[in-house]
PDB file of N, CA and C in Angstrom:
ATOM      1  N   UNK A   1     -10.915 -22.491  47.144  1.00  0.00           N
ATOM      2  CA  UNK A   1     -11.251 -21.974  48.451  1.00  0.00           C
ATOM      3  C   UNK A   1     -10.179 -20.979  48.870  1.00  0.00           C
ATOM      4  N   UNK A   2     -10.586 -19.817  49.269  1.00  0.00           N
ATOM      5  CA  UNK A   2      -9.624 -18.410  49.589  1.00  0.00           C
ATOM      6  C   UNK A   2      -9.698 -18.364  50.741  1.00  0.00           C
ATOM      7  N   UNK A   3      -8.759 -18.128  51.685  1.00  0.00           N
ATOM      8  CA  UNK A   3      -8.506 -17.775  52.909  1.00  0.00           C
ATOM      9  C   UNK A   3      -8.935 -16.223  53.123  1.00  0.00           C
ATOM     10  N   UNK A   4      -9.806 -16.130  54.103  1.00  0.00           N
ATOM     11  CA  UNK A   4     -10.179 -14.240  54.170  1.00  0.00           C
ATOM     12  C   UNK A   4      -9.071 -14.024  54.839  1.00  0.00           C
ATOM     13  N   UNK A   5      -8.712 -12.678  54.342  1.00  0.00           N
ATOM     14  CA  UNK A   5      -6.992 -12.010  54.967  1.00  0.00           C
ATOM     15  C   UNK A   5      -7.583 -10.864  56.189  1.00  0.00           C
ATOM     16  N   UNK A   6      -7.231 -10.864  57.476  1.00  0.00           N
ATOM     17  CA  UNK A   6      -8.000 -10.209  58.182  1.00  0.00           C
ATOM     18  C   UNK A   6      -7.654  -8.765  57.687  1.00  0.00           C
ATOM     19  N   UNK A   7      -8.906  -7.973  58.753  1.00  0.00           N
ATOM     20  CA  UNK A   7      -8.413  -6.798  58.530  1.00  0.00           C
ATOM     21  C   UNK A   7      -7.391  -5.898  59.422  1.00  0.00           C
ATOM     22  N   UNK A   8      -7.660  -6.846  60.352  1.00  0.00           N
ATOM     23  CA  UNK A   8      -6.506  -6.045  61.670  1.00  0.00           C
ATOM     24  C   UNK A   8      -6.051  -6.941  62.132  1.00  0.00           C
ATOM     25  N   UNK A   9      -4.685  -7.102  62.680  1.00  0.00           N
ATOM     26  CA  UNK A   9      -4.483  -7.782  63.956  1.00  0.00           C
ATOM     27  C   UNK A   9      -3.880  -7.347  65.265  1.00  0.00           C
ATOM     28  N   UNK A  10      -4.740  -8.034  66.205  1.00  0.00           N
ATOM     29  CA  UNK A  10      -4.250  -7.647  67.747  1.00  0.00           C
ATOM     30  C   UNK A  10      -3.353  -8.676  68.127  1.00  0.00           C
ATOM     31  N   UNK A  11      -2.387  -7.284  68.402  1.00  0.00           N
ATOM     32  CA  UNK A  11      -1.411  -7.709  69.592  1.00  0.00           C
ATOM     33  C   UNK A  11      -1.127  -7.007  70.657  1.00  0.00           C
ATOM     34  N   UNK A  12      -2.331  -7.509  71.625  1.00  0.00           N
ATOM     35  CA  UNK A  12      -2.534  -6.961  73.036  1.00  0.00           C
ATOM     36  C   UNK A  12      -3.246  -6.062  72.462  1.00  0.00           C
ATOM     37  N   UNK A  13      -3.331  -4.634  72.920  1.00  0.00           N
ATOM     38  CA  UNK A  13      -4.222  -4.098  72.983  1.00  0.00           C
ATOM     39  C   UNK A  13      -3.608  -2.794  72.122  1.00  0.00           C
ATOM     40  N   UNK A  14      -2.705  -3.418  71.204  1.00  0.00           N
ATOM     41  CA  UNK A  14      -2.749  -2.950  69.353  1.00  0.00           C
ATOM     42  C   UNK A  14      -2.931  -3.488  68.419  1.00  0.00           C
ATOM     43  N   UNK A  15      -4.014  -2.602  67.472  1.00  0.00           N
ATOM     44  CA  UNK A  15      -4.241  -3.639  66.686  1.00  0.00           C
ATOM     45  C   UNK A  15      -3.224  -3.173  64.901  1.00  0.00           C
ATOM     46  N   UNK A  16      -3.280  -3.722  64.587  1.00  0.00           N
ATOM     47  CA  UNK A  16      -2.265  -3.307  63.422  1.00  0.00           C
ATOM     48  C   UNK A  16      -2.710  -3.742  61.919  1.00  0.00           C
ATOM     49  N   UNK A  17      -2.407  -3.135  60.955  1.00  0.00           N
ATOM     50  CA  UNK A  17      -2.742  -3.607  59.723  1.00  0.00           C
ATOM     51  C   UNK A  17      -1.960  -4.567  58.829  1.00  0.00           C
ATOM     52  N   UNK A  18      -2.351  -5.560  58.216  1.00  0.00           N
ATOM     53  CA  UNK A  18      -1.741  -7.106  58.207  1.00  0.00           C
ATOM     54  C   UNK A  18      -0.466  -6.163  57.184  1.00  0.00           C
ATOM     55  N   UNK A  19      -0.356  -5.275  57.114  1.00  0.00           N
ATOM     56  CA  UNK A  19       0.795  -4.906  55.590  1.00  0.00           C
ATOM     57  C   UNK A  19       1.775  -4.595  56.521  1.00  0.00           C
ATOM     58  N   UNK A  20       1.629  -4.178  57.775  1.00  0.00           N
ATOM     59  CA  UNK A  20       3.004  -4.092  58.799  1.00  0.00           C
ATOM     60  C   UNK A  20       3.929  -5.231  58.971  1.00  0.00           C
ATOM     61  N   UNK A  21       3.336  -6.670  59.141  1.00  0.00           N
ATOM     62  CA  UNK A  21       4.107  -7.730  59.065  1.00  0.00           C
ATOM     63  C   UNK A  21       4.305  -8.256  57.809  1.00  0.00           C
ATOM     64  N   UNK A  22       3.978  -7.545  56.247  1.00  0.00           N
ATOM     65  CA  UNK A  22       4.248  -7.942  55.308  1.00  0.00           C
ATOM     66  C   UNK A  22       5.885  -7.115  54.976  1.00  0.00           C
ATOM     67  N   UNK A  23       5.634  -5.937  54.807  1.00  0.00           N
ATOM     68  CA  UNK A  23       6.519  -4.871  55.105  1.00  0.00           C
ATOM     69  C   UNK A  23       7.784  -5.160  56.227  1.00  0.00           C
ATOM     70  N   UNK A  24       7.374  -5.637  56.717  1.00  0.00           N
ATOM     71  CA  UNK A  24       8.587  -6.316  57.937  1.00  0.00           C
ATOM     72  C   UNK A  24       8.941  -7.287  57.313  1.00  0.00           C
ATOM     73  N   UNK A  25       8.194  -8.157  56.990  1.00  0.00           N
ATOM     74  CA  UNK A  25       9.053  -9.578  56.551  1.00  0.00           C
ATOM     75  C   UNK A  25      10.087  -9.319  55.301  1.00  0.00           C
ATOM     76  N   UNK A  26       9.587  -8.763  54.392  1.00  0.00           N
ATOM     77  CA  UNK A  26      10.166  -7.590  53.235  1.00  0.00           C
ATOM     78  C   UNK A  26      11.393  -7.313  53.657  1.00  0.00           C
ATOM     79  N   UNK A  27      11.412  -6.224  54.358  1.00  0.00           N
ATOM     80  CA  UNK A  27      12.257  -6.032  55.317  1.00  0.00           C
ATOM     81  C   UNK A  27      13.698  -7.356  55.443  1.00  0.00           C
ATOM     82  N   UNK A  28      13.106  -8.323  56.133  1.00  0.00           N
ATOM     83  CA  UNK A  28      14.201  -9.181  56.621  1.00  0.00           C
ATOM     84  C   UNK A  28      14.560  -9.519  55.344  1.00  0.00           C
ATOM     85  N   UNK A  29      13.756 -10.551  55.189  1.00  0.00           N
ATOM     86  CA  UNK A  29      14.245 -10.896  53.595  1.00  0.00           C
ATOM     87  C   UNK A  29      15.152 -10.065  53.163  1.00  0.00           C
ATOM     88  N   UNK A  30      15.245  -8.812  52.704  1.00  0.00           N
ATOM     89  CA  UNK A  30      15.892  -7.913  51.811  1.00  0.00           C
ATOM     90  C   UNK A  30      17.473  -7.803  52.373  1.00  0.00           C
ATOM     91  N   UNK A  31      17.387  -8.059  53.771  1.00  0.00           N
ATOM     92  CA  UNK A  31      18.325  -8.033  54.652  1.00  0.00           C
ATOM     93  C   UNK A  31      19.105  -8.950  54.470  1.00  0.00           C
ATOM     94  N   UNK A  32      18.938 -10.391  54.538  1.00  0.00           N
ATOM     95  CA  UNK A  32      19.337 -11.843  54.077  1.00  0.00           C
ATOM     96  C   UNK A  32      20.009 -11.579  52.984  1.00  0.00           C
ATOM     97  N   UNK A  33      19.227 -11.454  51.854  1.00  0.00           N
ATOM     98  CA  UNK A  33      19.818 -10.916  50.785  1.00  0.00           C
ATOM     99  C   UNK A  33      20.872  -9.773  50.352  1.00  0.00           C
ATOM    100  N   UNK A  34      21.061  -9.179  51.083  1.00  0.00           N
ATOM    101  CA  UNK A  34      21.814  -7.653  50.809  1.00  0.00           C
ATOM    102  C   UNK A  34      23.235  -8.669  51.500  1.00  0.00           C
ATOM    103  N   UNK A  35      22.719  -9.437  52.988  1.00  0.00           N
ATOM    104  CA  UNK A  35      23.966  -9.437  53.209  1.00  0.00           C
ATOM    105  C   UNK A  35      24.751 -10.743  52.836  1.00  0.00           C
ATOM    106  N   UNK A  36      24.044 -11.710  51.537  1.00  0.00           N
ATOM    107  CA  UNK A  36      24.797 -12.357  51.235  1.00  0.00           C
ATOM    108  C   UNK A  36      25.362 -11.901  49.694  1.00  0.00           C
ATOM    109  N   UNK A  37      24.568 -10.752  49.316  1.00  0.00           N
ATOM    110  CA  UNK A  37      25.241 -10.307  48.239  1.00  0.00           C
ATOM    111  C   UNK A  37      26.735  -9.336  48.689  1.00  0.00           C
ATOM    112  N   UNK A  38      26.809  -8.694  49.850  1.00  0.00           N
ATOM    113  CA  UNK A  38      28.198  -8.246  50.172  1.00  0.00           C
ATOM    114  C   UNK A  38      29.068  -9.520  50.553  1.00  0.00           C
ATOM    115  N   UNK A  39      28.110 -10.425  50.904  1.00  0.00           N
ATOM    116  CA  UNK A  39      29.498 -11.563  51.718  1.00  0.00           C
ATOM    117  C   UNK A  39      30.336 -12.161  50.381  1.00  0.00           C
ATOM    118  N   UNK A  40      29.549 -12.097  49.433  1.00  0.00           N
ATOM    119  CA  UNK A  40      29.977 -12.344  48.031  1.00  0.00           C
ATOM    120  C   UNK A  40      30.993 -11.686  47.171  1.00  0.00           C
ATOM    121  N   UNK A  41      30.612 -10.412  47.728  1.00  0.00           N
ATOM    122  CA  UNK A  41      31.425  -9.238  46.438  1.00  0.00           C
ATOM    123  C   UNK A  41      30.577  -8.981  45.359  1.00  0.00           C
ATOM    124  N   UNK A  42      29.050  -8.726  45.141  1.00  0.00           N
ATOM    125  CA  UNK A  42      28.251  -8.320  44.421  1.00  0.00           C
ATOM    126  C   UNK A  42      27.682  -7.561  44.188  1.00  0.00           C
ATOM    127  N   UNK A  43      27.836  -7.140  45.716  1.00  0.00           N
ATOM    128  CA  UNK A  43      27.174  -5.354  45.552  1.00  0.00           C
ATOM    129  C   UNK A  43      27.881  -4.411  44.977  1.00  0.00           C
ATOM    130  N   UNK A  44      29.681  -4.777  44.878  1.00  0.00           N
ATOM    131  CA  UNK A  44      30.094  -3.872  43.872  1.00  0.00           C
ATOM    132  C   UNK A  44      29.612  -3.626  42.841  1.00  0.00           C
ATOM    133  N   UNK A  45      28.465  -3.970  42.516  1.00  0.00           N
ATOM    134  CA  UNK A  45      27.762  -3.924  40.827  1.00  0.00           C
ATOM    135  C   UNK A  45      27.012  -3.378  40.899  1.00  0.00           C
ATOM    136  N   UNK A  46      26.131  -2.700  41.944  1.00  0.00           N
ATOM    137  CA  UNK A  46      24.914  -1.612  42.813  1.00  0.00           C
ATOM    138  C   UNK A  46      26.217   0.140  42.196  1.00  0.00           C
ATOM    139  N   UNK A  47      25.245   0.824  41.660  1.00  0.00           N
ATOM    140  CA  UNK A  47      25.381   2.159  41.883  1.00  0.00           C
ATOM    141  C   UNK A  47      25.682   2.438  43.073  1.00  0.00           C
ATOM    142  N   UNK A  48      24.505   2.138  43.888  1.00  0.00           N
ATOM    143  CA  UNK A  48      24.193   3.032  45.379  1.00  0.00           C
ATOM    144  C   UNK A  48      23.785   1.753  46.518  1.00  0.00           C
ATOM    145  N   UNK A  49      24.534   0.825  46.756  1.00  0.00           N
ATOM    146  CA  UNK A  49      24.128   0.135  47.657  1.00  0.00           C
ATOM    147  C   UNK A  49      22.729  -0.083  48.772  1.00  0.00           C
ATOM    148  N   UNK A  50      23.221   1.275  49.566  1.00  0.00           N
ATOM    149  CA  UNK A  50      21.741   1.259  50.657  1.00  0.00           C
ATOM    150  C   UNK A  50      19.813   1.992  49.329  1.00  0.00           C
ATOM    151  N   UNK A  51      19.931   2.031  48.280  1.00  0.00           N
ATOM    152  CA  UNK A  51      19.101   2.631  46.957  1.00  0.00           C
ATOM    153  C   UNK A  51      18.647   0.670  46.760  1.00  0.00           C
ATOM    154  N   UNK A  52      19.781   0.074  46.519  1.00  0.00           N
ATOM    155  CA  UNK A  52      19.686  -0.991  46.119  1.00  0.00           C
ATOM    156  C   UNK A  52      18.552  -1.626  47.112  1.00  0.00           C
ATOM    157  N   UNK A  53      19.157  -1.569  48.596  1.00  0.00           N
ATOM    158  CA  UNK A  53      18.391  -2.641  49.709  1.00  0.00           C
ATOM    159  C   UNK A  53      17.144  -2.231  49.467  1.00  0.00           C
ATOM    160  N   UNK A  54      16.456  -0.830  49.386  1.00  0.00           N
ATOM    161  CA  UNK A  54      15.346  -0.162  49.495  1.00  0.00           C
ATOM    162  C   UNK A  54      14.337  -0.814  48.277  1.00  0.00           C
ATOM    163  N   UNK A  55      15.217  -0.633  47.556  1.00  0.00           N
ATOM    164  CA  UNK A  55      14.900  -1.627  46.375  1.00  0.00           C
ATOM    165  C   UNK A  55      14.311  -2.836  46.585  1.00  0.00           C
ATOM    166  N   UNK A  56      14.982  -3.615  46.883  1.00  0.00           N
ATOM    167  CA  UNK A  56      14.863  -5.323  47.148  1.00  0.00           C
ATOM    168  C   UNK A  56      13.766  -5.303  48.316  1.00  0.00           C
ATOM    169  N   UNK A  57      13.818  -4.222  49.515  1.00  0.00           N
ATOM    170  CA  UNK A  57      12.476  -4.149  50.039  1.00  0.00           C
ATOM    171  C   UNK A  57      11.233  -4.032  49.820  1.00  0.00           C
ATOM    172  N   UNK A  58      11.485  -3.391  48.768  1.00  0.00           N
ATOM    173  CA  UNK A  58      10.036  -3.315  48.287  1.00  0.00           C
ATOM    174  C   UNK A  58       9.400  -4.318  47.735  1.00  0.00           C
ATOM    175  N   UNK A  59      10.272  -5.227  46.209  1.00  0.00           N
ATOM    176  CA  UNK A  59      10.451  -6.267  45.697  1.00  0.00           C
ATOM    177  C   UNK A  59       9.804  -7.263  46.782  1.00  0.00           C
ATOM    178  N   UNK A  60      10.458  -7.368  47.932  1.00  0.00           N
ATOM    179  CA  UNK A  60      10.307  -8.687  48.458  1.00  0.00           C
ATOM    180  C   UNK A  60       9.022  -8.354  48.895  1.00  0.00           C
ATOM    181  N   UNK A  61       8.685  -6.838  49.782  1.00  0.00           N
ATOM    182  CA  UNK A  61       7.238  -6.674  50.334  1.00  0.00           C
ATOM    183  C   UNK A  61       6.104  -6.975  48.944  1.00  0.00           C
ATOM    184  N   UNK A  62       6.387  -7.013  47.781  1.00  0.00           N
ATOM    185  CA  UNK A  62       5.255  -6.750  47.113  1.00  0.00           C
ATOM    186  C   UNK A  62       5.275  -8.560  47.124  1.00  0.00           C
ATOM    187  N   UNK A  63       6.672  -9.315  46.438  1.00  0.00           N
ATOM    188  CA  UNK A  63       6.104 -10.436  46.434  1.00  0.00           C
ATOM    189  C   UNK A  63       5.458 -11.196  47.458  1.00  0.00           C
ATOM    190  N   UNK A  64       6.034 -10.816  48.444  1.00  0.00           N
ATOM    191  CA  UNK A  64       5.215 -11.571  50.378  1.00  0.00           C
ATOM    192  C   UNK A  64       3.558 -10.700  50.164  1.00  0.00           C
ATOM    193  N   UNK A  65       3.520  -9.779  49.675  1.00  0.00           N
ATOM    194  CA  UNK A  65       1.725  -9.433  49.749  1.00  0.00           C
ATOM    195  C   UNK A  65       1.252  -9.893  48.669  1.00  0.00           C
ATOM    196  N   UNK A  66       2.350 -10.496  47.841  1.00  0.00           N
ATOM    197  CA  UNK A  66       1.185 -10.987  46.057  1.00  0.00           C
ATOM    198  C   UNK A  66       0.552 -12.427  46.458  1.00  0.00           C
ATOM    199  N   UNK A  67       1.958 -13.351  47.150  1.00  0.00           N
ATOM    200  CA  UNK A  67       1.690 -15.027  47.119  1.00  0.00           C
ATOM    201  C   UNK A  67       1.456 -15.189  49.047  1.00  0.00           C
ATOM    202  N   UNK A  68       1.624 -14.457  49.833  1.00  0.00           N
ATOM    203  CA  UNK A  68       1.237 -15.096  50.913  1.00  0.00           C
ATOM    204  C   UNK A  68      -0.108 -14.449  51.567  1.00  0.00           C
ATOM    205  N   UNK A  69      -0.336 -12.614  51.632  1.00  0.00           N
ATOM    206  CA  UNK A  69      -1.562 -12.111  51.702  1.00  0.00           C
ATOM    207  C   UNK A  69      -2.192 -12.035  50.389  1.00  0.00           C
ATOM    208  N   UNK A  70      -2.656 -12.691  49.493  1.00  0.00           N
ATOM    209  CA  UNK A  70      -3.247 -12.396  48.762  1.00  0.00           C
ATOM    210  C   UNK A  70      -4.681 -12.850  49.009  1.00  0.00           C
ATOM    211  N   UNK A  71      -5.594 -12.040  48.580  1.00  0.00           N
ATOM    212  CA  UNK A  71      -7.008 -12.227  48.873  1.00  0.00           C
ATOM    213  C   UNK A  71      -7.807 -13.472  48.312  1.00  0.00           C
TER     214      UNK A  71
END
């Protein structure tokens, strides 16, 4: 049994496409992560640090749209 993934959601009187709060959550996540890899001393191992986060954003947005919106 599949959960239908809407197609919009309203909040108030915007409605938005469900990949904005996937993309956001992405977002945090990547954030969490970035900043326990500096609290560490790990990002010295990144070429390009802020290349890196952009990175891991995406990563995390694709896995939050593979296992939580998935159709």
């Amino acid at each position: 049994m599949s959960v239908p993934v809407p197609s919009e959601v309203s909040w108030g009187w915007i409605y938005l496409p469900p990949v904005v709060f996937v993309i956001t959550a992405g977002a945090v996540c990547a954030w969490i992560v970035t900043r326990v890899l500096n609290r560490y001393g790990l990002s010295r191992f990144f070429w390009h640090p802020p290349l890196a986060m952009l990175g891991l954003t995406a990563l995390m947005s694709a896995l939050i749209g593979l296992f939580v919106m998935a159709p």
